[in-house]
Protein backbone atom coordinates (compact mmCIF):
# COMPACT_ATOMS: atom_id res chain seq x y z
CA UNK A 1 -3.58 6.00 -13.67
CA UNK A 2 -6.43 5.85 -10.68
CA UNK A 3 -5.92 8.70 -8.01
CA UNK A 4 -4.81 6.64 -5.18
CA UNK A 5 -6.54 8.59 -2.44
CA UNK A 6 -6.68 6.32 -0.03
CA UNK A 7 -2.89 5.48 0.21
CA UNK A 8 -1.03 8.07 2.69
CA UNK A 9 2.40 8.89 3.35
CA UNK A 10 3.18 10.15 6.71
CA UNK A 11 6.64 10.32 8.21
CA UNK A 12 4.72 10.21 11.46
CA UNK A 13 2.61 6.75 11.13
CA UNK A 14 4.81 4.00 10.09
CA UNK A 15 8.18 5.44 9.62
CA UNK A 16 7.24 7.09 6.42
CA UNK A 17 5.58 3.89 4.73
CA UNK A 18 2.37 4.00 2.52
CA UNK A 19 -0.14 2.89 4.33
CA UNK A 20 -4.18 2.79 4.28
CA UNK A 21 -6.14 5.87 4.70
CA UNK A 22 -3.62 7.14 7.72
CA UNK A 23 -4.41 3.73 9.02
CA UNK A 24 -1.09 1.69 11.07
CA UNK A 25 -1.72 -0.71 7.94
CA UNK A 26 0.57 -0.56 5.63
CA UNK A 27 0.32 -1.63 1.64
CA UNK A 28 3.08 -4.25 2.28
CA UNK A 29 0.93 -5.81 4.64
CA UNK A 30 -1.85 -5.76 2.47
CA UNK A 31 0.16 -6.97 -0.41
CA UNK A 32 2.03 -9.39 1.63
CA UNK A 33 -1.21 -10.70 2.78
CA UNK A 34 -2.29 -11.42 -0.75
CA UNK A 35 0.50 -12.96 -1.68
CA UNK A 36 0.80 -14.98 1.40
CA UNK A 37 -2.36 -16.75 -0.46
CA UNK A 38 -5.01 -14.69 1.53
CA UNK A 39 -8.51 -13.66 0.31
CA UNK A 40 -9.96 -10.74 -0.11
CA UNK A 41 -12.74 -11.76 2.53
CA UNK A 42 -10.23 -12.96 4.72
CA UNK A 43 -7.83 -9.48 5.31
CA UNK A 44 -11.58 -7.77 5.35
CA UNK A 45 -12.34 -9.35 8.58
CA UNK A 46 -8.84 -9.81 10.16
CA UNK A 47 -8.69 -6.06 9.61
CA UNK A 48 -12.66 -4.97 9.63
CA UNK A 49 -11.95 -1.40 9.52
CA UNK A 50 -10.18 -1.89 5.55
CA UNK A 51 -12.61 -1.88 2.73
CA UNK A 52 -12.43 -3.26 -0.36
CA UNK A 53 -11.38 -0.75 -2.58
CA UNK A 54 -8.38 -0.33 0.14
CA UNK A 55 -7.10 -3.59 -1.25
CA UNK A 56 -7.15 -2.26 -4.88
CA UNK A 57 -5.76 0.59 -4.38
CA UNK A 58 -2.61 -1.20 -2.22
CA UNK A 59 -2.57 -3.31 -5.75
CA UNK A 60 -2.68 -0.30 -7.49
CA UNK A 61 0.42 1.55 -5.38
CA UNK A 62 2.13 -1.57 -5.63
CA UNK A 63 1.82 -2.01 -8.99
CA UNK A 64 3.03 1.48 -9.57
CA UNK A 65 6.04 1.31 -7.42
CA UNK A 66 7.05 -1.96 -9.30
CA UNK A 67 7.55 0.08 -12.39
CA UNK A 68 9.23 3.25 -11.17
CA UNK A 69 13.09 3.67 -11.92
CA UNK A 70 15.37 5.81 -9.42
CA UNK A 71 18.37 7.22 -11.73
CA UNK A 72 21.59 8.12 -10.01
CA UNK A 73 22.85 11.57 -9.90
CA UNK A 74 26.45 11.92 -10.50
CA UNK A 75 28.07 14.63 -8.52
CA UNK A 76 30.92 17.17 -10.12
């Protein structure tokens, strides 16, 4: 897998979420944004301080996420 280095988890920006570079945008946004039918070019200048391998590597984390599993614990 690519080193996501630009996604960053701070309990202090965001509640916690991932977001971009320490940025108050999160990867849901980004994703959402996408999804939402939204261009590349078109997040780039809504939010002109992304670039665009901040929008690959919100796919990436996303993609990730997707495909992790939480197992229970059982206690006693």
């Amino acid at each position: 897998m690519t080193t996501l280095s630009r996604i960053t988890l701070n309990p202090a920006v965001m509640g916690g979420k991932a977001c971009i570079r320490g940025l108050r945008v999160t990867v849901g946004i980004v994703v959402g944004l996408l999804a939402a039918g939204r261009t590349h070019e078109e997040i780039l200048k809504a939010y002109p301080y992304l670039e665009p391998e901040d929008i690959n590597q919100a796919l990436a984390y996303a993609a990730w996420r997707v495909e992790e599993h939480e197992v229970p614990l059982s206690i006693g």
